[in-house]
C-alpha atoms as a PDB file:
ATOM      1  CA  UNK A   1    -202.742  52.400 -14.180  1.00  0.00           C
ATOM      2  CA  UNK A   2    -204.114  54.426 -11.859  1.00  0.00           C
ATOM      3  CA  UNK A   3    -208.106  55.612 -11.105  1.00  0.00           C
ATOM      4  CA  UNK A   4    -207.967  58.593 -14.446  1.00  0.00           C
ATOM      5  CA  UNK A   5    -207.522  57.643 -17.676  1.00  0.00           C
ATOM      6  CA  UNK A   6    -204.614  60.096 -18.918  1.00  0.00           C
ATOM      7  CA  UNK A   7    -204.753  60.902 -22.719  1.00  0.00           C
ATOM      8  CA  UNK A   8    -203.049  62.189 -25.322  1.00  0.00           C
ATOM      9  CA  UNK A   9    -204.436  63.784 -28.225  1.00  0.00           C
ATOM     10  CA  UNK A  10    -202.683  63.843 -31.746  1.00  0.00           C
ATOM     11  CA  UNK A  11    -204.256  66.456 -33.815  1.00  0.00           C
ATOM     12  CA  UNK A  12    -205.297  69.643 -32.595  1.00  0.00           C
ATOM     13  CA  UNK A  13    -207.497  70.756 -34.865  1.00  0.00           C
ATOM     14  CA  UNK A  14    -211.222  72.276 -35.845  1.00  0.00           C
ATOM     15  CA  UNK A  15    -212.503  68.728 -34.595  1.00  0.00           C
ATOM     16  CA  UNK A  16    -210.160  68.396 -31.751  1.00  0.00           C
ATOM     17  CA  UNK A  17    -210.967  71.663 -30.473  1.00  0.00           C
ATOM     18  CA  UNK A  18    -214.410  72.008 -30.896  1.00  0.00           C
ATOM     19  CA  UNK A  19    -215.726  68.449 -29.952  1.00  0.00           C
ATOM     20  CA  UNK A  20    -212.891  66.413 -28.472  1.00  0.00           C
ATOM     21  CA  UNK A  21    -211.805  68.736 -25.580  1.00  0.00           C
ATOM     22  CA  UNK A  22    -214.950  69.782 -24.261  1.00  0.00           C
ATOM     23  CA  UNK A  23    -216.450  66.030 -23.801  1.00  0.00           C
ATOM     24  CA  UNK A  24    -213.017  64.854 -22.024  1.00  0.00           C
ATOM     25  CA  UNK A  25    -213.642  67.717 -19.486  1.00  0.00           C
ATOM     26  CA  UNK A  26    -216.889  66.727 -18.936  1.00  0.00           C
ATOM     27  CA  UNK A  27    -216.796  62.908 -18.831  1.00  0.00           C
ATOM     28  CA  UNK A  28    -215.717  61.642 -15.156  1.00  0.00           C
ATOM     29  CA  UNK A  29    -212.505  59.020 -14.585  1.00  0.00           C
ATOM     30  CA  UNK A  30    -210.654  60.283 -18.081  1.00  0.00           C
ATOM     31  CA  UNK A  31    -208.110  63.630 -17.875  1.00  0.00           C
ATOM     32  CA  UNK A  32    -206.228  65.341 -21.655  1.00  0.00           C
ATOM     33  CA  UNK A  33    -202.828  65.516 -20.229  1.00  0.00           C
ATOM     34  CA  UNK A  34    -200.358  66.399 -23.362  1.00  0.00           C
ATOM     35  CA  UNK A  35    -201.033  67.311 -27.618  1.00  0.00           C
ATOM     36  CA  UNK A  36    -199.124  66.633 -30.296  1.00  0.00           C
ATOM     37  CA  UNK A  37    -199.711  68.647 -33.260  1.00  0.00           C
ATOM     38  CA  UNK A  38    -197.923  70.403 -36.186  1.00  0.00           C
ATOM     39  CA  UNK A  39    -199.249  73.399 -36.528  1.00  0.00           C
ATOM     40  CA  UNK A  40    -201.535  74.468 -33.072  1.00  0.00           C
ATOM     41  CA  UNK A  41    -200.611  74.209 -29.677  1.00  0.00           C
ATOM     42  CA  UNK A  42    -203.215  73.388 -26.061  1.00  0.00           C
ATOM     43  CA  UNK A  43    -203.312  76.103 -23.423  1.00  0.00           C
ATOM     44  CA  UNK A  44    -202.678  74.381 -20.323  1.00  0.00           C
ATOM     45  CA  UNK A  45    -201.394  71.273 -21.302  1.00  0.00           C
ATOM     46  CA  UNK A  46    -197.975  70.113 -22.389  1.00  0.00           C
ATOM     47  CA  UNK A  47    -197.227  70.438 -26.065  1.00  0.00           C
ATOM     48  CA  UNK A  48    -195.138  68.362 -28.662  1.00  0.00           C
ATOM     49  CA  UNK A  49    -194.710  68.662 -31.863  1.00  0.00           C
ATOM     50  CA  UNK A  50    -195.126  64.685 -32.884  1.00  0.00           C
ATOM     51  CA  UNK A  51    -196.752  61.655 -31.527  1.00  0.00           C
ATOM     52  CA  UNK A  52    -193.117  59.891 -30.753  1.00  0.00           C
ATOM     53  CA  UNK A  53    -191.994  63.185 -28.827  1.00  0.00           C
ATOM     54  CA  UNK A  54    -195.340  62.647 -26.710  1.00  0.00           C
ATOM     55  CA  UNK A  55    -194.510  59.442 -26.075  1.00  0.00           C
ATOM     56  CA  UNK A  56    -191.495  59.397 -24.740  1.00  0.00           C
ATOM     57  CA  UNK A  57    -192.367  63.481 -23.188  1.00  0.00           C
ATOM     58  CA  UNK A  58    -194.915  61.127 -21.578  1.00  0.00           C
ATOM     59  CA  UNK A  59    -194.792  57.838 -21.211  1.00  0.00           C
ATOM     60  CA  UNK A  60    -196.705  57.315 -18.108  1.00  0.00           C
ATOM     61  CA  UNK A  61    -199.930  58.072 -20.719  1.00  0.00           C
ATOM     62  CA  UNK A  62    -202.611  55.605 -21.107  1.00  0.00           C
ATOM     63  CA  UNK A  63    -204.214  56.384 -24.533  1.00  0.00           C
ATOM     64  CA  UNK A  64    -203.934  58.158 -27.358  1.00  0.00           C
ATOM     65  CA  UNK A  65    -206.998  59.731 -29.597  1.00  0.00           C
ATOM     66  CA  UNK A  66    -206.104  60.571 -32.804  1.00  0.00           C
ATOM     67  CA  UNK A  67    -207.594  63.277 -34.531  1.00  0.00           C
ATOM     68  CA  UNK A  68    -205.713  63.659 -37.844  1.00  0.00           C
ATOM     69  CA  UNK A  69    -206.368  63.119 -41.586  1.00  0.00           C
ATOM     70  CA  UNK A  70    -206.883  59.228 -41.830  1.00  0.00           C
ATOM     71  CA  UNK A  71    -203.863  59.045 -44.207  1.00  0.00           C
ATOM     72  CA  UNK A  72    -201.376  59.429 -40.950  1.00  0.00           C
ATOM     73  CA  UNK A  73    -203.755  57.873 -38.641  1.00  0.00           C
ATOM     74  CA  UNK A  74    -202.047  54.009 -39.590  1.00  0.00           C
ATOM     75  CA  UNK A  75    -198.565  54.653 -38.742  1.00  0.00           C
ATOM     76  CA  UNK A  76    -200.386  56.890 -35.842  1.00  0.00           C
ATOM     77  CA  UNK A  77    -202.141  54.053 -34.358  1.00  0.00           C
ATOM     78  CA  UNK A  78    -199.339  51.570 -35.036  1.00  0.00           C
ATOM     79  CA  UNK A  79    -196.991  53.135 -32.832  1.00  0.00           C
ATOM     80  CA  UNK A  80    -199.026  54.021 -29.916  1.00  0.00           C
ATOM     81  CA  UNK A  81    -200.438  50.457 -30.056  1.00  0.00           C
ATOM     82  CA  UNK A  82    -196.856  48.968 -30.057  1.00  0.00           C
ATOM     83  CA  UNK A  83    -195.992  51.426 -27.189  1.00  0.00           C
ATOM     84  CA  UNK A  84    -198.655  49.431 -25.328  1.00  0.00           C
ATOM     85  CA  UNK A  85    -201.344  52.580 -25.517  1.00  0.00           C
ATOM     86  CA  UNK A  86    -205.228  52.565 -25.561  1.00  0.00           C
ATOM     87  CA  UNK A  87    -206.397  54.228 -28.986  1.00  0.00           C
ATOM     88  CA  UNK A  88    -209.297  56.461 -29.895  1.00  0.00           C
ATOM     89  CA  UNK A  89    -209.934  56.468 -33.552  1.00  0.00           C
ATOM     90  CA  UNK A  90    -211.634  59.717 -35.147  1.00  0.00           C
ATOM     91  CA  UNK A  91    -213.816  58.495 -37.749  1.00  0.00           C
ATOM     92  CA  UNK A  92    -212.854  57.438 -40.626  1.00  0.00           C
ATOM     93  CA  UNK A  93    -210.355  55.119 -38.499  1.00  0.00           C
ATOM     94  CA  UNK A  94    -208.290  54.986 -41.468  1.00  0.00           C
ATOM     95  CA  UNK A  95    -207.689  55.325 -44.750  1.00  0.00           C
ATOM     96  CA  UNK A  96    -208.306  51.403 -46.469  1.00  0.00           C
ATOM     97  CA  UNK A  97    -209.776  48.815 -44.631  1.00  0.00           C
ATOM     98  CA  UNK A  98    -206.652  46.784 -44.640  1.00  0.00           C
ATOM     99  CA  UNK A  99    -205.290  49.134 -42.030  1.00  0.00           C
ATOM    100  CA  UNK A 100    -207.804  49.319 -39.707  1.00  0.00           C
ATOM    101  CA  UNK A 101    -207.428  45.083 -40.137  1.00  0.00           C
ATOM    102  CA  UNK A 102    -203.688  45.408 -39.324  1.00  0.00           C
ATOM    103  CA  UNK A 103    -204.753  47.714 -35.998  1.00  0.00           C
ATOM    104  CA  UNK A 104    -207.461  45.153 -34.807  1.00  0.00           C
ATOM    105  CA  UNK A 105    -204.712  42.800 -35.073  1.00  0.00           C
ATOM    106  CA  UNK A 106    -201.864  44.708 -33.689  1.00  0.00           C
ATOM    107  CA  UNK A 107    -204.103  45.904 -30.783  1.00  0.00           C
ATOM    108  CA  UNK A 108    -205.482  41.931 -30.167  1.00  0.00           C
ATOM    109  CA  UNK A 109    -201.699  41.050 -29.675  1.00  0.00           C
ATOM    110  CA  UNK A 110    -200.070  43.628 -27.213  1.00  0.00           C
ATOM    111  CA  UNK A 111    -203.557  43.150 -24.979  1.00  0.00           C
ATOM    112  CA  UNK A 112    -204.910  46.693 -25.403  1.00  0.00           C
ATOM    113  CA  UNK A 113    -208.265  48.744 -26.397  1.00  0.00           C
ATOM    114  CA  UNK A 114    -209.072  49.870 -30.038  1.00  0.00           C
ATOM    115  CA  UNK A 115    -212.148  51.822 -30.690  1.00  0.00           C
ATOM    116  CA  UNK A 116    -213.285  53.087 -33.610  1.00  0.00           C
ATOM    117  CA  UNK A 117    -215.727  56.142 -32.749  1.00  0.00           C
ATOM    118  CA  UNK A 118    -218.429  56.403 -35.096  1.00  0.00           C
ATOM    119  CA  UNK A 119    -219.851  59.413 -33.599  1.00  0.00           C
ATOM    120  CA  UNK A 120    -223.147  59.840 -35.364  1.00  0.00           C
ATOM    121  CA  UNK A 121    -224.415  56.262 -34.250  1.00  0.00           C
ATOM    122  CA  UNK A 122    -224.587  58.248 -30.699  1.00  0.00           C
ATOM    123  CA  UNK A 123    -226.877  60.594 -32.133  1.00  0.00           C
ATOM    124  CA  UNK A 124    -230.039  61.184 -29.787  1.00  0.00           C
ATOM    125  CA  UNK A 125    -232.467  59.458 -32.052  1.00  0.00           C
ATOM    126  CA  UNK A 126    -230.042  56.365 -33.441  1.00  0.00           C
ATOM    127  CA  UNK A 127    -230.870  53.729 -30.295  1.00  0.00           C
ATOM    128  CA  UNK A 128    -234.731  54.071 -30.087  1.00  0.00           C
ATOM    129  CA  UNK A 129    -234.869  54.087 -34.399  1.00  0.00           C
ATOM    130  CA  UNK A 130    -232.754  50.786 -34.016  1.00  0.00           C
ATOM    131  CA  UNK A 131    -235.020  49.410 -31.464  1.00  0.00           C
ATOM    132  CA  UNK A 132    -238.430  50.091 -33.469  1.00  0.00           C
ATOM    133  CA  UNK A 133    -236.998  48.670 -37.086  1.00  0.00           C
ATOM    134  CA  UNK A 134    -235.986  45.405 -34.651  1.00  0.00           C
ATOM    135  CA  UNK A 135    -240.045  45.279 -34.092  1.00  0.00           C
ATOM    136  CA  UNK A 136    -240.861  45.149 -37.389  1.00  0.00           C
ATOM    137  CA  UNK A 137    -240.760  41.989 -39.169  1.00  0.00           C
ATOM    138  CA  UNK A 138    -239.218  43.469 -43.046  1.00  0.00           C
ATOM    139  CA  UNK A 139    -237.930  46.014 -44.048  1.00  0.00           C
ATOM    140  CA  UNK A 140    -239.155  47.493 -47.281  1.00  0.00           C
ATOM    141  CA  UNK A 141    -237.145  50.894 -48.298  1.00  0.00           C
ATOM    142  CA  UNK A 142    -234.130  52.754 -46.911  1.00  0.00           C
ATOM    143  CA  UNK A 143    -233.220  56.317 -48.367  1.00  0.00           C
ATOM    144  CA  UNK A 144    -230.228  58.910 -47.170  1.00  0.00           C
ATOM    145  CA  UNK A 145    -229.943  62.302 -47.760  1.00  0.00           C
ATOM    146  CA  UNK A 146    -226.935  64.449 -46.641  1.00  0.00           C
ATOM    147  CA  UNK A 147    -226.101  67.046 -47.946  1.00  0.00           C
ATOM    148  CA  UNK A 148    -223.890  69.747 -46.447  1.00  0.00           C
ATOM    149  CA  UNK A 149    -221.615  72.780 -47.747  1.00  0.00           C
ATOM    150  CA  UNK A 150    -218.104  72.177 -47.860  1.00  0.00           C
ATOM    151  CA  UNK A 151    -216.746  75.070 -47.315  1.00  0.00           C
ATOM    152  CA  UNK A 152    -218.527  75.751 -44.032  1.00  0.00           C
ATOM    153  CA  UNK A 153    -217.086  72.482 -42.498  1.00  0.00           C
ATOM    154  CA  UNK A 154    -213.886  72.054 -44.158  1.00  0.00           C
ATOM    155  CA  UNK A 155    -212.404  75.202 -45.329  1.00  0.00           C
ATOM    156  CA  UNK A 156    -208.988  74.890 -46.744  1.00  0.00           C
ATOM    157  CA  UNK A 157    -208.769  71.437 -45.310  1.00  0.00           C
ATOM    158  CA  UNK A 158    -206.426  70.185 -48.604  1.00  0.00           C
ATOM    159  CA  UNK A 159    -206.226  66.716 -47.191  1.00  0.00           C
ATOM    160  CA  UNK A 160    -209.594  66.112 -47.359  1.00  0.00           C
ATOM    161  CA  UNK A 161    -209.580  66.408 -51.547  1.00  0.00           C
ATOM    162  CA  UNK A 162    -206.320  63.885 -52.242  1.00  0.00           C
ATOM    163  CA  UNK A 163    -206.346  60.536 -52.327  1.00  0.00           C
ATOM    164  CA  UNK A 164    -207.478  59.174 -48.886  1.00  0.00           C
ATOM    165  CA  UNK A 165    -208.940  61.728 -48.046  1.00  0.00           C
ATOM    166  CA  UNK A 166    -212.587  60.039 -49.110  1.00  0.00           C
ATOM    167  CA  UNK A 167    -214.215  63.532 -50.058  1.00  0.00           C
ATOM    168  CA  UNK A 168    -217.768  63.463 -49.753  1.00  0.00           C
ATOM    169  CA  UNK A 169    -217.474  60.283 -48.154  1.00  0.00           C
ATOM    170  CA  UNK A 170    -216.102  62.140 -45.017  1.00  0.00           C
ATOM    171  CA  UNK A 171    -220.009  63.343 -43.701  1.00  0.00           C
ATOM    172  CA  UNK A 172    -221.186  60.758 -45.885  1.00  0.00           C
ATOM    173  CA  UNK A 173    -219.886  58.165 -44.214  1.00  0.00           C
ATOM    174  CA  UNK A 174    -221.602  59.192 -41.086  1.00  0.00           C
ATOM    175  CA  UNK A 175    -224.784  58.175 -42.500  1.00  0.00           C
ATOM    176  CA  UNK A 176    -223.581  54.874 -43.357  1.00  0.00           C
ATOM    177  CA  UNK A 177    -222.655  54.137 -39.674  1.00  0.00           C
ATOM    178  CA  UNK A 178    -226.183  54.763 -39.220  1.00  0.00           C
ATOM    179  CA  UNK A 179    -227.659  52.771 -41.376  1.00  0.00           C
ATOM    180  CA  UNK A 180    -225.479  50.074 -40.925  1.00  0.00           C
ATOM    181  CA  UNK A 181    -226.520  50.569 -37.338  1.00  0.00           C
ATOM    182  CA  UNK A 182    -229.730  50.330 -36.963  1.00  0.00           C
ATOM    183  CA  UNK A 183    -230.712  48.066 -39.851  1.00  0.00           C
ATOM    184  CA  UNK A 184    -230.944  44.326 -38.572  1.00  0.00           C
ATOM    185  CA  UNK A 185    -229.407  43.009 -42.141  1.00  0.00           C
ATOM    186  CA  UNK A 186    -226.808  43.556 -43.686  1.00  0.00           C
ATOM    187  CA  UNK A 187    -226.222  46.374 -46.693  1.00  0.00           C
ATOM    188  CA  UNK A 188    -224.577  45.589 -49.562  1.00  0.00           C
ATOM    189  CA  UNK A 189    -223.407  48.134 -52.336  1.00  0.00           C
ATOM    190  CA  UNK A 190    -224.917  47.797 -56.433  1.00  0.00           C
ATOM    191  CA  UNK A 191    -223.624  50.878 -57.775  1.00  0.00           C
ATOM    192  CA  UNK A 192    -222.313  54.304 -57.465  1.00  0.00           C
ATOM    193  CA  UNK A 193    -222.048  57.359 -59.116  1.00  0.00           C
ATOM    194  CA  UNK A 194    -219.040  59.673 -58.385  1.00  0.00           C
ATOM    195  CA  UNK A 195    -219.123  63.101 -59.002  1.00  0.00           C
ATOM    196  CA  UNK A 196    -215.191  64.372 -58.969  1.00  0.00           C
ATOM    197  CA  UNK A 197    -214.053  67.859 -59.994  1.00  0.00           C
ATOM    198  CA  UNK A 198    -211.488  67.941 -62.293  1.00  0.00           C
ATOM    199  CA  UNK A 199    -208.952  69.799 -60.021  1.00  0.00           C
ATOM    200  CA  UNK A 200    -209.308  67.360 -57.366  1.00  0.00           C
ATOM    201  CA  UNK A 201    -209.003  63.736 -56.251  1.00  0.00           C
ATOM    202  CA  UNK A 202    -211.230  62.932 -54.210  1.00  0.00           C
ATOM    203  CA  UNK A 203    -215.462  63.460 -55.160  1.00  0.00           C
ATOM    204  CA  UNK A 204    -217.627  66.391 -54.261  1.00  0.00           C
ATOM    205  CA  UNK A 205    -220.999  64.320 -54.290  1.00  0.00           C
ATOM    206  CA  UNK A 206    -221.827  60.344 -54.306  1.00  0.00           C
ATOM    207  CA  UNK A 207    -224.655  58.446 -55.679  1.00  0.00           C
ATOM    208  CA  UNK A 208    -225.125  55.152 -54.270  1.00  0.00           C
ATOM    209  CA  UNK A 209    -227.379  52.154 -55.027  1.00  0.00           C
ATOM    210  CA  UNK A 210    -227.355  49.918 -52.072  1.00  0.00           C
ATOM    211  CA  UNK A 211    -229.911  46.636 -50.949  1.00  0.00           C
ATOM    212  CA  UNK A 212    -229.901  44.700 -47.716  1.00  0.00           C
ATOM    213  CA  UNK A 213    -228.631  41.315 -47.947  1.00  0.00           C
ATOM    214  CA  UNK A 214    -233.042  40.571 -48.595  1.00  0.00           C
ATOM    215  CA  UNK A 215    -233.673  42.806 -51.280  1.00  0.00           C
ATOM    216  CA  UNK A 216    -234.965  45.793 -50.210  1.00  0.00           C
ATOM    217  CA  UNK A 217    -233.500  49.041 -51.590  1.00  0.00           C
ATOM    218  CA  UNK A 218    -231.567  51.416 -49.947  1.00  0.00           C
ATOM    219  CA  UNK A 219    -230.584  54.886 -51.978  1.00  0.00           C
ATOM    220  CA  UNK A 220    -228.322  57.599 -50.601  1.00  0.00           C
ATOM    221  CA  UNK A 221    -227.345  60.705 -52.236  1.00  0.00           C
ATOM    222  CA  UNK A 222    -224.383  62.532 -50.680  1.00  0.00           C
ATOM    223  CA  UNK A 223    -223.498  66.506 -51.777  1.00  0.00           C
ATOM    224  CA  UNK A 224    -221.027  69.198 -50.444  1.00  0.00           C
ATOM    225  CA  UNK A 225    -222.342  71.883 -52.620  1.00  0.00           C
ATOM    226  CA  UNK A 226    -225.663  72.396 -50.476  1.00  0.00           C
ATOM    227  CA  UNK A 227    -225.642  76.104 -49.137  1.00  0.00           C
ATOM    228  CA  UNK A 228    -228.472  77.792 -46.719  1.00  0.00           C
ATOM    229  CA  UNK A 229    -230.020  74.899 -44.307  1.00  0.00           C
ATOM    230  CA  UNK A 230    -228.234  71.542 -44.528  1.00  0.00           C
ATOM    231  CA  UNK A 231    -229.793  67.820 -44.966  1.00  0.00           C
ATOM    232  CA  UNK A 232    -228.780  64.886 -42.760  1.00  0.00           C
ATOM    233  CA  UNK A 233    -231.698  62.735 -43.224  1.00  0.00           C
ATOM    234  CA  UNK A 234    -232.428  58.340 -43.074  1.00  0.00           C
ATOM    235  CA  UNK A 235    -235.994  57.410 -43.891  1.00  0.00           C
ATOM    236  CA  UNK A 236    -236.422  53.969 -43.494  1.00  0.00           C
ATOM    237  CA  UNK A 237    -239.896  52.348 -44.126  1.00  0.00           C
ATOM    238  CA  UNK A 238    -241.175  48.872 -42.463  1.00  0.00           C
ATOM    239  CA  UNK A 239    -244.202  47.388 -42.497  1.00  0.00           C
ATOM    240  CA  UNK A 240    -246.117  50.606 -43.511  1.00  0.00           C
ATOM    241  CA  UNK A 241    -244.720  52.723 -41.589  1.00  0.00           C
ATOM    242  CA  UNK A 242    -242.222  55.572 -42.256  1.00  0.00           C
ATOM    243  CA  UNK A 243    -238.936  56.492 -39.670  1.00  0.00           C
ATOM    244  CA  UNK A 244    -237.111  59.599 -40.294  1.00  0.00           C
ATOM    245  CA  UNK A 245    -234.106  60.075 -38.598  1.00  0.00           C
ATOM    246  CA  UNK A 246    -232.913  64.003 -39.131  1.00  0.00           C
ATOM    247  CA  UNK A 247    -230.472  66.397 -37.704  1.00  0.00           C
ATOM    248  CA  UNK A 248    -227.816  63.590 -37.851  1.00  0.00           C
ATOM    249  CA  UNK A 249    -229.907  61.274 -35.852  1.00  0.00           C
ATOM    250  CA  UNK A 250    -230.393  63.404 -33.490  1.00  0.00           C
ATOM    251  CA  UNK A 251    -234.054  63.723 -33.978  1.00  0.00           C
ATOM    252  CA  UNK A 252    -236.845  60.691 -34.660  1.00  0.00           C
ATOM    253  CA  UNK A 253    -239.829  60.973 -36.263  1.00  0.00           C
ATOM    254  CA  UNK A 254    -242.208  57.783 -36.943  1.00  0.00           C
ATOM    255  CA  UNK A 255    -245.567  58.720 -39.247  1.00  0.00           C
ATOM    256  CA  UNK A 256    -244.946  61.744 -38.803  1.00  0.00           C
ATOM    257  CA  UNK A 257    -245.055  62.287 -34.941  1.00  0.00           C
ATOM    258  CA  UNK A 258    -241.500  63.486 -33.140  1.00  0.00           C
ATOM    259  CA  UNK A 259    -240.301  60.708 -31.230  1.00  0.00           C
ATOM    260  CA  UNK A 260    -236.682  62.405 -29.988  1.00  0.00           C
ATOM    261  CA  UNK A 261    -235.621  65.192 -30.161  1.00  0.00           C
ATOM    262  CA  UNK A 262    -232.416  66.058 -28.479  1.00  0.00           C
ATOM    263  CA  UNK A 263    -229.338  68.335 -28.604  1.00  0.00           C
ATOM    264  CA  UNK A 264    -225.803  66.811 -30.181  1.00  0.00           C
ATOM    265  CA  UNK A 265    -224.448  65.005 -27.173  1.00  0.00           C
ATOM    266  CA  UNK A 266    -222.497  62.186 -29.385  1.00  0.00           C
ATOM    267  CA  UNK A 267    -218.915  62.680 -28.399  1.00  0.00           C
ATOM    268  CA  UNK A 268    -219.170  62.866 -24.135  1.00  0.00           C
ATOM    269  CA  UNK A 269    -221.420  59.483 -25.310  1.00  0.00           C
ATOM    270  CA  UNK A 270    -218.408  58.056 -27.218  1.00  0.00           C
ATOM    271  CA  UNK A 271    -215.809  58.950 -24.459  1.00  0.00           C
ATOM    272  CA  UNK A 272    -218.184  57.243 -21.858  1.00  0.00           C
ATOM    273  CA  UNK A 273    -218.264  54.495 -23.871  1.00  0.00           C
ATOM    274  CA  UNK A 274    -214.029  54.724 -24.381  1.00  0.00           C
ATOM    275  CA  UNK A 275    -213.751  54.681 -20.872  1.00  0.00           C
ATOM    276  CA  UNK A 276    -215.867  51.508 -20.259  1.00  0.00           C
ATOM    277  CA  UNK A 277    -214.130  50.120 -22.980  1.00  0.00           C
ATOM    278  CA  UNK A 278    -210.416  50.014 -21.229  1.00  0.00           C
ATOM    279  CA  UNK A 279    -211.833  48.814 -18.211  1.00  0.00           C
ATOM    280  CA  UNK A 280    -213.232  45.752 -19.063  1.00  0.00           C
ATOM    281  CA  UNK A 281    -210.325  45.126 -21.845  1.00  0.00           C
ATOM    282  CA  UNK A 282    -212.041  45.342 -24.544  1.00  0.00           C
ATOM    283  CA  UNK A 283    -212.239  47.127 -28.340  1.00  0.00           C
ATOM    284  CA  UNK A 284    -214.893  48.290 -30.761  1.00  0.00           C
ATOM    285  CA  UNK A 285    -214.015  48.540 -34.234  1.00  0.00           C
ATOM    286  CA  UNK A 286    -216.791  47.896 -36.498  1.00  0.00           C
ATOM    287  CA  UNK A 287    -215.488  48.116 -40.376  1.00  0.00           C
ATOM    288  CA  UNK A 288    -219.122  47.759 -41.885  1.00  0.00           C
ATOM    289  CA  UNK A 289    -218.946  51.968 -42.889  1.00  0.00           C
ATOM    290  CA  UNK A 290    -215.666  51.964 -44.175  1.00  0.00           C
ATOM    291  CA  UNK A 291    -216.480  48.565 -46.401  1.00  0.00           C
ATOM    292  CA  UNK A 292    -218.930  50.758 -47.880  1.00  0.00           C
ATOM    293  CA  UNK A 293    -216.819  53.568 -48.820  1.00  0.00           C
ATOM    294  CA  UNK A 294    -213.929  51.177 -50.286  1.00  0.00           C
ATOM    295  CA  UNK A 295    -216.860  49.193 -52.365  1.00  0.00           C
ATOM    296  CA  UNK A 296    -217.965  52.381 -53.727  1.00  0.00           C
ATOM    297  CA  UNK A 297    -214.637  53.118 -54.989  1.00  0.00           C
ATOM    298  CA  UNK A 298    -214.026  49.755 -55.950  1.00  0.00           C
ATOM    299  CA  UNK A 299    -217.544  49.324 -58.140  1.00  0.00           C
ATOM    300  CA  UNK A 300    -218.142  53.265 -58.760  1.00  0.00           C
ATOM    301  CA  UNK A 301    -218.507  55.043 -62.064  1.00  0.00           C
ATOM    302  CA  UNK A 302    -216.638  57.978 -61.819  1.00  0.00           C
ATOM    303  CA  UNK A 303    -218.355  61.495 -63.176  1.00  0.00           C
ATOM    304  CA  UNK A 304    -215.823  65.022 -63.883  1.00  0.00           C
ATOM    305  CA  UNK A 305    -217.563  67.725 -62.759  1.00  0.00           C
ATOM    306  CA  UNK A 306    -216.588  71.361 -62.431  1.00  0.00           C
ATOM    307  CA  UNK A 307    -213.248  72.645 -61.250  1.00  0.00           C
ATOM    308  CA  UNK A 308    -214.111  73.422 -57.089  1.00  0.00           C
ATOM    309  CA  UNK A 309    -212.466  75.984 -54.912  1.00  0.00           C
ATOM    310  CA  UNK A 310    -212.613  76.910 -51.185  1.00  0.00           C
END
């Protein structure tokens, strides 16, 4: 392997596009090389219409980021892993948790990196609000907020409504790799609410009871029906004291006072991190967001709710 990292992205979507691109052009020793997509094609680059035809199109490639809805990303991962590939994982990294247990495993045998990219634990504010709860000596209350509109984000995105295709649990789960984050316990569901329209199959909003492994309480409410200014807020409160993270994590508040307060730099973070990643031969795939998710399915009362349309 030479000096770059060559890549190959599967999925050229909003994501892709908007995110994705940009932070491989600006992070050193790492170079997009070829897409595969469906339905969009990359100026510049070389273009095929599958993952396989990219592979053998290019086989001198050293990793593949995948981009698409989780419920291809198994088979997706699967193959480049077996074709002895690096993989990127866009969050969720896959549809149930077994898969993402089947990639750890496939990717431990044929010797190569795995990452799963949780993007919003690179938030600007995530490290220091980590660092100040490990000061304190409990934890007392945790509480989420995120709430978005859906149709800003995800119009006509189908996938995203079926089975697999988690639903509100797509942003919501961002939070959750937060909180798992930067809480020194571990979080363990109670109960959930699921609010699911009755011309879809996945939910529109998501109440969840959660405690750390001690007792304290941690409540999240997740929407997609928000319109004008959007929520993406963690308050976590330790020994008196109150932390906000806001703006995705991007900015910190403790009592009040602005501790960070930073522009979204998350994915050039995670492709940094990538990078270091394959050269010390190693992965990072943490499953604690995605256990989550599947436990709110599993213990979750679901809720009909109004027919929704894009």
């Amino acid at each position: 392997m030479s000096d770059t990292l060559k890549l190959g992205l599967v999925g050229y979507g909003k994501i892709a596009h908007d995110q994705h691109v940009p932070a491989i052009a600006g992070t050193p020793g790492i170079e997009l090389v070829a897409v595969a997509s469906r339905n969009a094609r990359a100026e510049g680059l070389r273009n095929y219409s599958s993952l396989e035809d990219m592979l053998e199109g290019d086989p001198d490639l050293d990793a593949i980021i995948l981009c698409q809805p989780p419920q291809a990303r198994h088979i997706a991962a699967r193959t480049a892993l077996l074709a002895g590939k690096h993989v990127f994982l866009e969050k969720p990294p896959g549809a149930t948790v077994s898969e993402v247990e089947d990639l750890i495993a496939v990717a431990a045998d044929r010797n190569v990196t795995l990452f799963a990219s949780w993007h919003s634990r690179y938030a600007a504010g995530v490290a220091q609000a980590k660092a100040w709860i490990a000061q304190r000596s409990a934890v007392t209350r945790g509480e989420i907020s995120w709430k978005e509109d859906v149709r800003h984000w995800h119009p006509g995105q189908n996938w995203i409504w079926e089975a697999g295709g988690f639903g509100v649990f797509d942003p919501g789960i961002n939070a959750l790799s937060i909180l798992t984050e930067i809480l020194p316990e571990r979080v363990v569901l109670r109960a959930a609410l699921l609010e699911t329209p009755g011309n879809r199959h996945a939910p529109i909003a998501a109440q969840l009871s959660m405690t750390t492994v001690s007792g304290a309480p941690v409540a999240a409410t997740f929407d997609w029906r928000q319109t004008g200014p959007q929520t993406w807020d963690i308050v976590v409160e330790a020994d008196g004291h109150s932390l906000c993270l806001s703006h995705g994590g991007n900015t910190l508040t403790i009592d009040g006072v602005v501790q960070e307060d930073a522009a979204d730099a998350e994915y050039p973070a995670m492709y940094r991190h990538f990078a270091a990643l394959v050269k010390d031969g190693r992965s990072d795939v943490d499953t604690a967001p995605l256990h989550l998710v599947a436990d709110a399915f599993l213990l979750g009362r679901n809720q009909l709710v109004e027919d929704f349309e894009d």
